[in-house]
C-alpha atoms as a PDB file:
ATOM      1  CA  UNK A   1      66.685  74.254  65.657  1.00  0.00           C
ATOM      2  CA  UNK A   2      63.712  76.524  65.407  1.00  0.00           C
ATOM      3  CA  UNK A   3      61.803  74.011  67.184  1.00  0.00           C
ATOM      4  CA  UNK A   4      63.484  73.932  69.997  1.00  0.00           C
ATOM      5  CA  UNK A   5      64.234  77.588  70.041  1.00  0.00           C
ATOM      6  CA  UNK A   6      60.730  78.310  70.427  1.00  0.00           C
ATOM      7  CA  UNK A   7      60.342  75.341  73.228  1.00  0.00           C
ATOM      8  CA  UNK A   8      62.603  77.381  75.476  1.00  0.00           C
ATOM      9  CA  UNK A   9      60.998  80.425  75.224  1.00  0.00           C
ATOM     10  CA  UNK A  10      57.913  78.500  76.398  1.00  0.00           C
ATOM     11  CA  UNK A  11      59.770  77.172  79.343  1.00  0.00           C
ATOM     12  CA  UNK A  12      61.607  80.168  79.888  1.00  0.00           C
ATOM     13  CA  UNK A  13      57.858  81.674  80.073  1.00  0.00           C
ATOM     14  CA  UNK A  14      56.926  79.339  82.603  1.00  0.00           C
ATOM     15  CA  UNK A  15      59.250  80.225  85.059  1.00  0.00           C
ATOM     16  CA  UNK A  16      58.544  83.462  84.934  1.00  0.00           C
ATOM     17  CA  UNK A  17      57.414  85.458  88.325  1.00  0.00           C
ATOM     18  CA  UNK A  18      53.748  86.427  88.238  1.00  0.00           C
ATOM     19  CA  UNK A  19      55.004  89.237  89.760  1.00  0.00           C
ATOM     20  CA  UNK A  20      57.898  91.373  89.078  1.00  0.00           C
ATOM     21  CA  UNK A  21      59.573  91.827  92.330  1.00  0.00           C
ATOM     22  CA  UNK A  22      62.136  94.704  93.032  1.00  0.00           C
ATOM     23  CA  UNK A  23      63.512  95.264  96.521  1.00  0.00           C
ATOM     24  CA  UNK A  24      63.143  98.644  97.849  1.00  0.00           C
ATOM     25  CA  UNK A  25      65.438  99.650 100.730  1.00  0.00           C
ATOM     26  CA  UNK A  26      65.872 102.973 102.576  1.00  0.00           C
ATOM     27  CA  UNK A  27      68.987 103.442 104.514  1.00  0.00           C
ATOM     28  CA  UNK A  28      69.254 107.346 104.287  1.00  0.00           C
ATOM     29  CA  UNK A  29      72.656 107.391 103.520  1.00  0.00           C
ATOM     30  CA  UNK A  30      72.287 110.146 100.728  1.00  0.00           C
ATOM     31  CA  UNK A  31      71.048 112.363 103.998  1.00  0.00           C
ATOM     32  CA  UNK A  32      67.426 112.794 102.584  1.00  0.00           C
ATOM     33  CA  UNK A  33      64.213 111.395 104.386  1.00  0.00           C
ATOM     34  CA  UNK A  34      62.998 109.614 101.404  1.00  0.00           C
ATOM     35  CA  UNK A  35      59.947 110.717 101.743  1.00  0.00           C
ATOM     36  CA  UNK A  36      59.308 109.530 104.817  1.00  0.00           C
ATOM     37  CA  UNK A  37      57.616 112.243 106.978  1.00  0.00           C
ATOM     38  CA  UNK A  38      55.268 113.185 110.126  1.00  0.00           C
ATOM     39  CA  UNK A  39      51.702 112.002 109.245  1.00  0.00           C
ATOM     40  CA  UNK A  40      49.744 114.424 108.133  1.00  0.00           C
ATOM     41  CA  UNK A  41      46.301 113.206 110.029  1.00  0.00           C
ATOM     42  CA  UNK A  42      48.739 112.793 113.322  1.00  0.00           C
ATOM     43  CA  UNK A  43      46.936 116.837 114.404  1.00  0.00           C
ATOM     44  CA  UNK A  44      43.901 114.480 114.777  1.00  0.00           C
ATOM     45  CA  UNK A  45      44.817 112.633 117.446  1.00  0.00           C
ATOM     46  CA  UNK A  46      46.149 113.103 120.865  1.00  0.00           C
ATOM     47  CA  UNK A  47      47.858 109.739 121.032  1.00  0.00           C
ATOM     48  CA  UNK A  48      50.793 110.653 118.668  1.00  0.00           C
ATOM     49  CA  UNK A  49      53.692 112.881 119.839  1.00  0.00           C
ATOM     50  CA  UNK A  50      56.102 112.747 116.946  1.00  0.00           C
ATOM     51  CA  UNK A  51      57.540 116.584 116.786  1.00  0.00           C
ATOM     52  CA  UNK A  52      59.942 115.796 114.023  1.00  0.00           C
ATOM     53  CA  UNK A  53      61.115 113.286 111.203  1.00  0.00           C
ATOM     54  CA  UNK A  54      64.720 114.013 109.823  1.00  0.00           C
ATOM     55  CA  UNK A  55      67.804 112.530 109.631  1.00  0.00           C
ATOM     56  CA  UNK A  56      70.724 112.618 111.928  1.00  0.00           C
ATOM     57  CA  UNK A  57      72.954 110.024 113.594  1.00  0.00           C
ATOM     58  CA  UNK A  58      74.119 109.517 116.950  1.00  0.00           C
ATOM     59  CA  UNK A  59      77.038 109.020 119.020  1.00  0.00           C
ATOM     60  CA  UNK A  60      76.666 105.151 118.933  1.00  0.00           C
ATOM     61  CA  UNK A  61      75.780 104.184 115.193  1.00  0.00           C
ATOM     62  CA  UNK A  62      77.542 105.122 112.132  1.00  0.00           C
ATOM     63  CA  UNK A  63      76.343 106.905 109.549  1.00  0.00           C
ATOM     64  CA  UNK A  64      72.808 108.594 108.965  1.00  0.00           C
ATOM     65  CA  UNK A  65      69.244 107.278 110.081  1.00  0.00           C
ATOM     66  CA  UNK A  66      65.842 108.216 110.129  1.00  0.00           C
ATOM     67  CA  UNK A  67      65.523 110.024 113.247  1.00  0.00           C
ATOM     68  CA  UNK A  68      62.124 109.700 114.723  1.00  0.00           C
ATOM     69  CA  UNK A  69      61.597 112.289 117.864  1.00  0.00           C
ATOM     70  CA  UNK A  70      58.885 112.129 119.967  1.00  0.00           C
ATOM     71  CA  UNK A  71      57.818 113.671 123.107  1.00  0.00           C
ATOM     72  CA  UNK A  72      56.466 111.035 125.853  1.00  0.00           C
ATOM     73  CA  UNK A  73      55.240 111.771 129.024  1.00  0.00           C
ATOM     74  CA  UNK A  74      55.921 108.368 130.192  1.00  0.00           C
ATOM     75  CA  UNK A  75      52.376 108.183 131.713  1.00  0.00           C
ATOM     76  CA  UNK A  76      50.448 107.624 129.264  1.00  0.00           C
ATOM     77  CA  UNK A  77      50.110 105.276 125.548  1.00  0.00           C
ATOM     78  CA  UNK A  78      51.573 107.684 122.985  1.00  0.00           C
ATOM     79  CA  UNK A  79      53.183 106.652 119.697  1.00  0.00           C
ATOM     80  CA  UNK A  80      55.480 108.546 117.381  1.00  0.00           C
ATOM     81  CA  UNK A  81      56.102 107.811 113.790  1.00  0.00           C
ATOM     82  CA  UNK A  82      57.211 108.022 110.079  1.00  0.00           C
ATOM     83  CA  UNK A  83      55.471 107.435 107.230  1.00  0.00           C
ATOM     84  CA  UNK A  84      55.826 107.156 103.442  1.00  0.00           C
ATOM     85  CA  UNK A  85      53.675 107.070 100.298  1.00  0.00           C
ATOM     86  CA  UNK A  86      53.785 103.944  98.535  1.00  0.00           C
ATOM     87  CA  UNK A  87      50.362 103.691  96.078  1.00  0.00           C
ATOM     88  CA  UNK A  88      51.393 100.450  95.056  1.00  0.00           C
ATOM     89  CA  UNK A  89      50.323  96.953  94.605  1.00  0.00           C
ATOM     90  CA  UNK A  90      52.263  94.684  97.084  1.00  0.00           C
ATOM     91  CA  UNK A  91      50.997  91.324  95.628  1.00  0.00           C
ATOM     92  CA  UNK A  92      54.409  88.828  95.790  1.00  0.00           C
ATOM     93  CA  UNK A  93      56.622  90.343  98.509  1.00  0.00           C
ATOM     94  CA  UNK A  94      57.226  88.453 101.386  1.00  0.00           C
ATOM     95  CA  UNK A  95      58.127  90.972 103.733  1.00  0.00           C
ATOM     96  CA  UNK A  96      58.515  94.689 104.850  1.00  0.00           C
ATOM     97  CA  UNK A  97      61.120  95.510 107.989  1.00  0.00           C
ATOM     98  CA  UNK A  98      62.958  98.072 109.783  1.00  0.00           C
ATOM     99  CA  UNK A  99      66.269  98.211 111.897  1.00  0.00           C
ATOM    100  CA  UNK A 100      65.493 100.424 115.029  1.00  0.00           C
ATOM    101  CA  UNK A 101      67.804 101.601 117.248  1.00  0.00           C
ATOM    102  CA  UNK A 102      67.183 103.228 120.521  1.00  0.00           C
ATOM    103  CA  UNK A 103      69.857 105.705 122.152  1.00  0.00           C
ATOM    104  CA  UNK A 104      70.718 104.463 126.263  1.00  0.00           C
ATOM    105  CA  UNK A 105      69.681 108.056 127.091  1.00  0.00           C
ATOM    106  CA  UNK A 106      65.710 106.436 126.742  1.00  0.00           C
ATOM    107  CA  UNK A 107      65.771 105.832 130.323  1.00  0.00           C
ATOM    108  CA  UNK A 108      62.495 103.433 129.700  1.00  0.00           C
ATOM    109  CA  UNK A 109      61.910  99.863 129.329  1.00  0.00           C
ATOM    110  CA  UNK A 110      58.194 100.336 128.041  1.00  0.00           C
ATOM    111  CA  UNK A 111      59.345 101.631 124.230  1.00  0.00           C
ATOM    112  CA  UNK A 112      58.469  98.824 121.208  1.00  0.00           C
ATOM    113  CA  UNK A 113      57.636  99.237 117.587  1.00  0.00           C
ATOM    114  CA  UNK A 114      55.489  97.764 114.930  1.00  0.00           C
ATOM    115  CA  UNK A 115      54.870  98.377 111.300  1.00  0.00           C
ATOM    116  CA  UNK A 116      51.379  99.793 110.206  1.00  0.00           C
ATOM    117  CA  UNK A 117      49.431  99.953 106.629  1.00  0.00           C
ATOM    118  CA  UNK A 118      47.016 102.205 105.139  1.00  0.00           C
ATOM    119  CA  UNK A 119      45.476  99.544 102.264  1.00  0.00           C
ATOM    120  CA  UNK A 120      42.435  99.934 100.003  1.00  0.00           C
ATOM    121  CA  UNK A 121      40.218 102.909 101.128  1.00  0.00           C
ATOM    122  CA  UNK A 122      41.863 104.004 103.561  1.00  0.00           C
ATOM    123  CA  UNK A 123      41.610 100.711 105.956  1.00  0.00           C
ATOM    124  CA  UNK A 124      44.533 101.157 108.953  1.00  0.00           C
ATOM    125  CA  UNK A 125      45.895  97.501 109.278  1.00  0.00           C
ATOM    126  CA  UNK A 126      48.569  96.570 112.232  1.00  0.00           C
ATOM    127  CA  UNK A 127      51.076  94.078 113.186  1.00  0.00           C
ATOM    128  CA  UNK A 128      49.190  92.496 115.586  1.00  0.00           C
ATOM    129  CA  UNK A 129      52.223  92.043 117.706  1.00  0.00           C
ATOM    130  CA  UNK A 130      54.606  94.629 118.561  1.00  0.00           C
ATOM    131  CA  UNK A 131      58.312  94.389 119.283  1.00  0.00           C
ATOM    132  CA  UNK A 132      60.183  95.368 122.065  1.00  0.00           C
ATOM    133  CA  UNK A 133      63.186  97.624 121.634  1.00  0.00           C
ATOM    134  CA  UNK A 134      65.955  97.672 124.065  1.00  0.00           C
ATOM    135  CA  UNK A 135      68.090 100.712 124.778  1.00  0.00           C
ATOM    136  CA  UNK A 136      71.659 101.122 123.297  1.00  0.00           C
ATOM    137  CA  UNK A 137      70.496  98.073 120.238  1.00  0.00           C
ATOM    138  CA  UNK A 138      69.429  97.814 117.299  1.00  0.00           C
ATOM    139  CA  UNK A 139      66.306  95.794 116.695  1.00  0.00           C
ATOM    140  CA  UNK A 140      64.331  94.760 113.801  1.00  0.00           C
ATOM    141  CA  UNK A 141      61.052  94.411 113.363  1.00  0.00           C
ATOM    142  CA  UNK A 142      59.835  92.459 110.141  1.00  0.00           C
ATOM    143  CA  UNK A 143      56.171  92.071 109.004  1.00  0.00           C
ATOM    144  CA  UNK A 144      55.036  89.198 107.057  1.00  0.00           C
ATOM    145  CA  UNK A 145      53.082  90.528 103.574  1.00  0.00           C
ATOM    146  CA  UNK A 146      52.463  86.546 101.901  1.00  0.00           C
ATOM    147  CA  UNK A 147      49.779  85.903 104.399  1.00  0.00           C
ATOM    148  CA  UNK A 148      46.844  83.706 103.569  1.00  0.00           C
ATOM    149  CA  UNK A 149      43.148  83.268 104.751  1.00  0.00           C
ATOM    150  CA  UNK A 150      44.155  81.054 107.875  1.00  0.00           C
ATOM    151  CA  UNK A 151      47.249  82.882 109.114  1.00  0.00           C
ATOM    152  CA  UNK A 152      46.414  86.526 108.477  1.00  0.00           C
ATOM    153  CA  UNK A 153      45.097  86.851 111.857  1.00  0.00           C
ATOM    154  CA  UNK A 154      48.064  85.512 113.031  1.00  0.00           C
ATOM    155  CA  UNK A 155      50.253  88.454 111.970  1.00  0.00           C
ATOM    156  CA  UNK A 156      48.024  91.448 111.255  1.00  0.00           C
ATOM    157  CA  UNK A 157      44.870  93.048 113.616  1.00  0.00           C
ATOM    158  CA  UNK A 158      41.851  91.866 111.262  1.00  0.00           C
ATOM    159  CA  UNK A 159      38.341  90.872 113.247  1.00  0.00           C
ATOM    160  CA  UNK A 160      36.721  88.418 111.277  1.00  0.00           C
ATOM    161  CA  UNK A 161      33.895  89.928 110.403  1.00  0.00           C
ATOM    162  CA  UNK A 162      36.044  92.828 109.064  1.00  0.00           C
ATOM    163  CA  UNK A 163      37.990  90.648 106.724  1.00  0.00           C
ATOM    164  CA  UNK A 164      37.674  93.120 103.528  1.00  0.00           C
ATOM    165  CA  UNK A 165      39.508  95.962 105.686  1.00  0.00           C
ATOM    166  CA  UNK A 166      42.314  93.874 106.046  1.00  0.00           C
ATOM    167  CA  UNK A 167      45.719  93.429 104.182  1.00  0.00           C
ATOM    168  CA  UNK A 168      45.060  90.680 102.047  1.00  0.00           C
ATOM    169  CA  UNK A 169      41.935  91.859 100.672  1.00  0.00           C
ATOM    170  CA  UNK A 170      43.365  95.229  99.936  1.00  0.00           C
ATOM    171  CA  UNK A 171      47.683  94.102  99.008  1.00  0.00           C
ATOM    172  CA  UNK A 172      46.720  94.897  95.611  1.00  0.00           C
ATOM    173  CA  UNK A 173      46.014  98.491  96.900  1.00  0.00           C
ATOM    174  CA  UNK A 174      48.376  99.817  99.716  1.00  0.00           C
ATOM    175  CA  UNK A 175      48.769 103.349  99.791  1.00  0.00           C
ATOM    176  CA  UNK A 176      51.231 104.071 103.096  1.00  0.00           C
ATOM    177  CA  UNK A 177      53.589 102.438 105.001  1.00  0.00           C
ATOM    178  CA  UNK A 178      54.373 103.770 108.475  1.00  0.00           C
ATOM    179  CA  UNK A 179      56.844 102.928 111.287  1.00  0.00           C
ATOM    180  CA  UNK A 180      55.501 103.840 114.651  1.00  0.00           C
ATOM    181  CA  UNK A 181      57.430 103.904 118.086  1.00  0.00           C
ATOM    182  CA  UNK A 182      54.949 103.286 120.897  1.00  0.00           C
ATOM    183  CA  UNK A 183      55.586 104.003 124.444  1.00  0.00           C
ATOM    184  CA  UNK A 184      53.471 101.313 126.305  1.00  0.00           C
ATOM    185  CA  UNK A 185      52.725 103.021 129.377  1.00  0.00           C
ATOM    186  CA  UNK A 186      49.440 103.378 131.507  1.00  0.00           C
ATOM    187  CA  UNK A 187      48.462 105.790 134.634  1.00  0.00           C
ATOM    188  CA  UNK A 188      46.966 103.075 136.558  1.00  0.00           C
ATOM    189  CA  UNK A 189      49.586  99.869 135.529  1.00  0.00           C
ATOM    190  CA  UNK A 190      53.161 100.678 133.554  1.00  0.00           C
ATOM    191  CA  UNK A 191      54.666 104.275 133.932  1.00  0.00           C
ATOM    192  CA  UNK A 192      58.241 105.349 133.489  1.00  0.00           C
ATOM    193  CA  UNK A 193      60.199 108.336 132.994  1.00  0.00           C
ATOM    194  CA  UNK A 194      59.395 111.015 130.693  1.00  0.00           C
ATOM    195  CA  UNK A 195      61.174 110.443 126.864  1.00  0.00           C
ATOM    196  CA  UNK A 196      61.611 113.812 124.516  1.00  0.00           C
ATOM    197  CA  UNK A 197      63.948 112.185 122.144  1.00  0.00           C
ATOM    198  CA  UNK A 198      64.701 110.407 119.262  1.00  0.00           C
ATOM    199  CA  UNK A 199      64.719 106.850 117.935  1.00  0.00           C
ATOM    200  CA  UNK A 200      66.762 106.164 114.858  1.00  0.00           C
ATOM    201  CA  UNK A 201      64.954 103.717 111.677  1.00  0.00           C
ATOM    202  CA  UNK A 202      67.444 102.564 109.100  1.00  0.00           C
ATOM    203  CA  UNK A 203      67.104  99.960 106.240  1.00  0.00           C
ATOM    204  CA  UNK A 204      63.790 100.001 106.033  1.00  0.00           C
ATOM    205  CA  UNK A 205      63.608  97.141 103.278  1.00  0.00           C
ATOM    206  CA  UNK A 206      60.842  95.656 100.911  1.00  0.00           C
ATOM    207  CA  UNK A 207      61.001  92.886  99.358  1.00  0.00           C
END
């Protein structure tokens, strides 16, 4: 009996996670931010409009978000966004995503989101592909965290020869999560009309 006893605990070992695993998710429902806030190095750069993170709601979803407002010209690239603290080692999660949901009154088809990291010392890594949002939806936008060495590239902005700033050189170290709302517009190519508004982020999920 003692025998075999100790033979499950060996298998039970084996099946263990290398990794323990717990899904995070942020839906704001207890009316806080969470932590999530306006960048503090966002003063340094022109590019990023965001005048406030809070949350709110809005005539057309139910229940509280993260509202993201930003102030676009409509002529120009500008971004808004959220971020969060996180100081943590990422190593076995699959994914990291966000449900974003633009109000109709975004009179704009040039609006789209991705997911950025701050890993290791301080190394900005991107989605390499953003996602479109489309007015009066929600959409989600998912980035893939189990990358390897052949498909990194695939689904994160990492030159080659800058491998070691990239996410899965540094997933044992990343220190911020953000959520940024760019408005894809150029003087000389896209332009549309001018945006000072919010977008709303909900169940932004880990795991």
């Amino acid at each position: 009996m003692k025998k075999t006893l100790v033979m499950l605990a060996l298998l039970g070992m084996l099946v263990l996670p290398a990794y323990a695993i717990t899904e995070m998710v942020y839906d704001f429902k207890d009316g806080t931010t969470s932590g999530w806030n306006v960048p503090d190095w966002q003063g340094d750069s022109k590019d990023y409009v965001t005048t406030a993170v809070s949350v709110g709601t809005d005539e057309a979803i139910t229940g509280n978000a993260l509202m993201v407002v930003g102030d676009f010209p409509g002529n120009k690239w500008r971004a808004s966004c959220a971020e969060r603290e996180f100081n943590m080692d990422m190593t076995g999660y699959s994914s990291i995503s966000a449900d974003i949901y633009l109000p109709k009154k975004a009179h704009t088809e040039l609006l789209q989101a991705r997911i950025i990291l701050t890993v290791g010392p301080w190394y900005f890594v991107e989605m390499r592909s953003p996602v479109k949002l489309e007015r009066g939806k929600w959409t989600t936008v998912k980035a893939k965290l189990d990358v390897n060495n052949k498909n990194e590239t695939d689904y994160w902005r990492v030159k080659e020869n800058d491998s070691p700033k990239g996410l899965l050189s540094n997933i044992t170290r990343v220190r911020r999560v953000a959520i940024r709302i760019e408005y894809n517009a150029s003087s000389e190519k896209n332009t549309g009309e001018p945006y000072n508004g919010p977008v709303y982020v909900s169940n932004i999920t880990l795991k």
